[in-house]
N, C-alpha and C. Protein backbone atom coordinates (compact mmCIF):
# COMPACT_ATOMS: atom_id res chain seq x y z
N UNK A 1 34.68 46.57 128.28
CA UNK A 1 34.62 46.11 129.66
C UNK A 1 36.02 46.26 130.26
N UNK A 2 36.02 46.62 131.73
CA UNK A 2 37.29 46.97 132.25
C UNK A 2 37.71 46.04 132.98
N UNK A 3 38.74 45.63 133.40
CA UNK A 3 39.51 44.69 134.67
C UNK A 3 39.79 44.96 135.88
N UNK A 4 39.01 45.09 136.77
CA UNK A 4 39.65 46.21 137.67
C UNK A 4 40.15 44.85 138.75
N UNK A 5 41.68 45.03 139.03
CA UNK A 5 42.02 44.24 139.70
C UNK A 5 42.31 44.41 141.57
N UNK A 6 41.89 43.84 142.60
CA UNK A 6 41.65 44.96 143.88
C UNK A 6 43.08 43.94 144.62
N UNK A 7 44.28 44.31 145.18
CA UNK A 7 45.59 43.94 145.74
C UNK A 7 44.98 43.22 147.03
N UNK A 8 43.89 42.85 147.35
CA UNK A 8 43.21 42.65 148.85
C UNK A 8 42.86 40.79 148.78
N UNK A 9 43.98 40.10 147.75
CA UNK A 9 43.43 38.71 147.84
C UNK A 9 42.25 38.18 146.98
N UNK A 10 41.95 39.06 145.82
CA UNK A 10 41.54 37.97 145.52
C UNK A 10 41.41 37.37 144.74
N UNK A 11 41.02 36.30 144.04
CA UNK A 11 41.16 34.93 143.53
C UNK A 11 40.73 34.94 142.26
N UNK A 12 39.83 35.47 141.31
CA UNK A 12 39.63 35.88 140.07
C UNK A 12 39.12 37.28 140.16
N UNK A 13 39.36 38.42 138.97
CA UNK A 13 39.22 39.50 138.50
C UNK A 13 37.91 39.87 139.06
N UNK A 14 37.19 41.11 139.53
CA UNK A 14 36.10 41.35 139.43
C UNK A 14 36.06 42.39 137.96
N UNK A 15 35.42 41.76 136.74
CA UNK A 15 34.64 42.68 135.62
C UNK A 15 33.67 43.61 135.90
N UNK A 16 33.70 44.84 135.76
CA UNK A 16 32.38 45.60 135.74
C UNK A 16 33.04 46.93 134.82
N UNK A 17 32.08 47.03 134.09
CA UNK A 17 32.01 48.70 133.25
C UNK A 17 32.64 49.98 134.36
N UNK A 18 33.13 50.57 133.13
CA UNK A 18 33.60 51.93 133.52
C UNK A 18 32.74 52.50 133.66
N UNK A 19 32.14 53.81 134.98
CA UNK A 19 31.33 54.63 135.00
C UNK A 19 31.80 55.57 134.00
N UNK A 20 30.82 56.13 133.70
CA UNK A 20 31.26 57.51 132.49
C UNK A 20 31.61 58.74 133.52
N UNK A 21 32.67 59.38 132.66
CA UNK A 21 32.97 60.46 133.82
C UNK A 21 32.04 61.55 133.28
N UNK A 22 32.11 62.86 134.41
CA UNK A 22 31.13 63.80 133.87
C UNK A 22 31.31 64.91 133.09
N UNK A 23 30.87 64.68 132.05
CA UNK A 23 31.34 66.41 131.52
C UNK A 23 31.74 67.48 132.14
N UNK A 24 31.64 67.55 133.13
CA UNK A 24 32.22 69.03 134.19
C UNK A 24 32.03 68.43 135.34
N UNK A 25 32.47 69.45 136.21
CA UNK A 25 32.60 69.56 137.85
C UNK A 25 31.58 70.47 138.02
N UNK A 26 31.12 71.30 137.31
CA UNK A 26 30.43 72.25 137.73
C UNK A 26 29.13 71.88 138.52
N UNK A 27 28.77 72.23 140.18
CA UNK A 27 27.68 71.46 140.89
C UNK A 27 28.08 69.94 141.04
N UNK A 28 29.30 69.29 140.73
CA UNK A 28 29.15 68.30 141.57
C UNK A 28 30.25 68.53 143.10
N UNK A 29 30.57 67.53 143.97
CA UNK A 29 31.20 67.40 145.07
C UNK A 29 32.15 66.58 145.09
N UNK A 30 33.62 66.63 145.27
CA UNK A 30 34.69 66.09 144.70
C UNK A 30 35.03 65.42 146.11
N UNK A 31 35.05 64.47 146.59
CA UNK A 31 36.09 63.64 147.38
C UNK A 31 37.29 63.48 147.25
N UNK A 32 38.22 63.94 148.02
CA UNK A 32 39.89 63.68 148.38
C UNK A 32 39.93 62.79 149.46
N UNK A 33 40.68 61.48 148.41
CA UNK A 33 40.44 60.41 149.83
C UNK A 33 42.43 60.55 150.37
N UNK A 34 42.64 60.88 151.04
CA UNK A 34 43.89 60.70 151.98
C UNK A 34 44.19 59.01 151.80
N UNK A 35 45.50 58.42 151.58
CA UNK A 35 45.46 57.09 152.10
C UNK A 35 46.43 56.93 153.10
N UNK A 36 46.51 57.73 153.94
CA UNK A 36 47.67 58.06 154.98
C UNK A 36 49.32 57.71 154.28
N UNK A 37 49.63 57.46 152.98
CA UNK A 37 50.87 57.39 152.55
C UNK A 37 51.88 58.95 152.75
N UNK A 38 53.00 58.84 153.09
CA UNK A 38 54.04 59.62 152.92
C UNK A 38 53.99 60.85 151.59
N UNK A 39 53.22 62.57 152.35
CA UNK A 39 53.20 63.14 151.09
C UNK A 39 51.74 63.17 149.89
N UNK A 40 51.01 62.17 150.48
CA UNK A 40 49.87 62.24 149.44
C UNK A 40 49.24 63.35 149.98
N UNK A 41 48.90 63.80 150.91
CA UNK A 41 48.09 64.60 152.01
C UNK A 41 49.48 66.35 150.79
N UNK A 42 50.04 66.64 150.48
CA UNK A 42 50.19 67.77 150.04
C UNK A 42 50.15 67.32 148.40
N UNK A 43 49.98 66.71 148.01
CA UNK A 43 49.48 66.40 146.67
C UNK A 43 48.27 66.87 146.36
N UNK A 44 47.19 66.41 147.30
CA UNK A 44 45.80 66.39 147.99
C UNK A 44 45.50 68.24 148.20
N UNK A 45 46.14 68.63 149.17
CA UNK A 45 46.00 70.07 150.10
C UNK A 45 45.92 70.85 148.32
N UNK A 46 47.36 70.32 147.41
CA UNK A 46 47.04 71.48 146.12
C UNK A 46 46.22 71.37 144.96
N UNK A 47 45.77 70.18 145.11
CA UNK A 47 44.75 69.81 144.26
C UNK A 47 43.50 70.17 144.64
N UNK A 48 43.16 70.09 146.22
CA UNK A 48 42.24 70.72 146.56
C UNK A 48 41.81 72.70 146.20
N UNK A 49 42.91 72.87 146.58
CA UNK A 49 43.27 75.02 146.35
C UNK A 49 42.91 74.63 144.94
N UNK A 50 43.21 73.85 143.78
CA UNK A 50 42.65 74.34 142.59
C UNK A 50 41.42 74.15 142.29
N UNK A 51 40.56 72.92 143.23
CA UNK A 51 39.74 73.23 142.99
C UNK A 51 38.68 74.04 143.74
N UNK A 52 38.97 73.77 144.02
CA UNK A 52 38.25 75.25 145.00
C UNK A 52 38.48 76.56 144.68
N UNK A 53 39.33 77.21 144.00
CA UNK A 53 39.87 78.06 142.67
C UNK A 53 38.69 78.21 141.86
N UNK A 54 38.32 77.27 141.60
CA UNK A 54 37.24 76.93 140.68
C UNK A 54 35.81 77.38 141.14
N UNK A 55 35.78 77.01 141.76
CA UNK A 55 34.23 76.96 142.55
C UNK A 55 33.93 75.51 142.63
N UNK A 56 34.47 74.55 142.93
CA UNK A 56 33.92 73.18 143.44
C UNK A 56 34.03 73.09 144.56
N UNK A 57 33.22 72.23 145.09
CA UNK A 57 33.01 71.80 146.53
C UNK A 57 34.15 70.49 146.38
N UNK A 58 34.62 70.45 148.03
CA UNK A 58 35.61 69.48 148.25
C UNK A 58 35.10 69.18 149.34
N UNK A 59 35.50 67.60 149.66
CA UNK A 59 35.31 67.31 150.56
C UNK A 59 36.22 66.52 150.90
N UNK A 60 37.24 66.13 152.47
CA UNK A 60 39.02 65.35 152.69
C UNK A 60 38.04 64.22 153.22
N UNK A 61 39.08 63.33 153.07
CA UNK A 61 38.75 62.08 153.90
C UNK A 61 40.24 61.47 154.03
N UNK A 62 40.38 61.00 154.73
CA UNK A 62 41.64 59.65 155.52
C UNK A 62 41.32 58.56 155.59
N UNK A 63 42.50 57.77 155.29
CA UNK A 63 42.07 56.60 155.60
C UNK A 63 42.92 55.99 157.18
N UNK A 64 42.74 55.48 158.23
CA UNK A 64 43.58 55.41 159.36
C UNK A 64 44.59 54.65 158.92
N UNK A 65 44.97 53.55 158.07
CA UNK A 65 46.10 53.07 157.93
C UNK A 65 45.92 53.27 156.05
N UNK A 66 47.46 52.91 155.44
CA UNK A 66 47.78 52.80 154.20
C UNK A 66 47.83 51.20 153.79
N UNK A 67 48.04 50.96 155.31
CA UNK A 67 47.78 49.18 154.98
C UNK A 67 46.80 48.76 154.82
N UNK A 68 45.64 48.64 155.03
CA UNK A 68 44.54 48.54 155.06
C UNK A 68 43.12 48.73 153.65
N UNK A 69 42.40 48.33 153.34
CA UNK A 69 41.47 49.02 152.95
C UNK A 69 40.88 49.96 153.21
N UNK A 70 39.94 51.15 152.96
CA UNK A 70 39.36 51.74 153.52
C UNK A 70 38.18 50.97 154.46
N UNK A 71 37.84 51.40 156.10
CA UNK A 71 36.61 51.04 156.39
C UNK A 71 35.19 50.97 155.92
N UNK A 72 34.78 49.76 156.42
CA UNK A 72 33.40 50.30 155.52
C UNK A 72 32.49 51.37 155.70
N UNK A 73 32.38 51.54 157.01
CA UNK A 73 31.56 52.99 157.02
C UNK A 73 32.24 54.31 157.00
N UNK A 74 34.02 54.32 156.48
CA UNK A 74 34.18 55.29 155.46
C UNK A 74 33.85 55.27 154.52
N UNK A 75 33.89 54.05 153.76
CA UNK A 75 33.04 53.69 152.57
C UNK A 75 32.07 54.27 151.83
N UNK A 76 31.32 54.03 153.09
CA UNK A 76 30.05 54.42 152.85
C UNK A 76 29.45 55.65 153.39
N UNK A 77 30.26 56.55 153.67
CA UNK A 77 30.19 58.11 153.82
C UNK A 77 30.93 58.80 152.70
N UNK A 78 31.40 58.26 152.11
CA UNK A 78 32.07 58.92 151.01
C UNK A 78 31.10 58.68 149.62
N UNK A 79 30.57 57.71 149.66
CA UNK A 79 29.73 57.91 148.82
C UNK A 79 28.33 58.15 149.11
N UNK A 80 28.03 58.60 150.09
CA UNK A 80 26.75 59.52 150.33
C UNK A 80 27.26 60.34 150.56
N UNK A 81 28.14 61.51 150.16
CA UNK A 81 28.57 62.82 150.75
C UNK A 81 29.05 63.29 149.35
N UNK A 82 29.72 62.35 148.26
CA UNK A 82 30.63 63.16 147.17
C UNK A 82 29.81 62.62 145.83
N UNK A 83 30.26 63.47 144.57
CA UNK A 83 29.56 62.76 143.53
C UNK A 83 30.73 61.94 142.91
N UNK A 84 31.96 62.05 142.86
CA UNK A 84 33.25 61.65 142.75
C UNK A 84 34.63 61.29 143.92
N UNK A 85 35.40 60.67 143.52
CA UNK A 85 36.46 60.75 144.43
C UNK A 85 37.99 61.05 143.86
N UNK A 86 38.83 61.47 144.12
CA UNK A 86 40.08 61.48 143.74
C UNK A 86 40.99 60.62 144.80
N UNK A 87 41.81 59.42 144.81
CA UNK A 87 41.73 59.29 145.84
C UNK A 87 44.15 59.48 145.43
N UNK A 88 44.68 59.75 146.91
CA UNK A 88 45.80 60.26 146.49
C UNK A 88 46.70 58.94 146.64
N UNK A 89 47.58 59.08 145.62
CA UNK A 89 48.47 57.46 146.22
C UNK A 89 50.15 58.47 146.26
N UNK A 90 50.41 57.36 146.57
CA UNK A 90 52.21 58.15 146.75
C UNK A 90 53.27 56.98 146.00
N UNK A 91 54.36 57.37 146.25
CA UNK A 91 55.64 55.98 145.59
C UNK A 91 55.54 56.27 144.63
């Protein structure tokens, strides 16, 4: 069981299992989430060229602030649109 701890306040741990990752990329749809930080966006741009190198589908997303959480109905377009996410941090 994993710890995943979220910086957004709050008050005990949320526990939940690790999803299993997938044996390949091959046919799935990769999400690049932007978090508007300094520089993640060309971290992002070359990670994207490799995969797409590949033959995977990509798909960008932003987030409008770095302060912030993501919105929820980015949220929730990112996971009806990708089978995964990468999301980019900076610092």
């Amino acid at each position: 069981m994993t710890t995943i701890l979220d910086p957004s306040s709050e008050r005990s741990p949320t526990i939940r299992a690790r999803l299993a990752r997938p044996a390949s990329l091959d046919g799935k749809v990769v999400g690049l989430l932007d978090i508007s930080k300094a520089r993640g966006d060309v971290f992002l741009d070359r990670l994207g060229l490799l995969l797409t190198e590949r033959g995977i589908t990509v798909k960008r997303y932003m987030k409008p602030t770095m302060t912030r959480p993501a919105p929820l109905a980015l949220r929730q377009q990112i996971g009806t649109e990708v089978d995964l996410v990468i999301e980019g941090l900076a610092d």
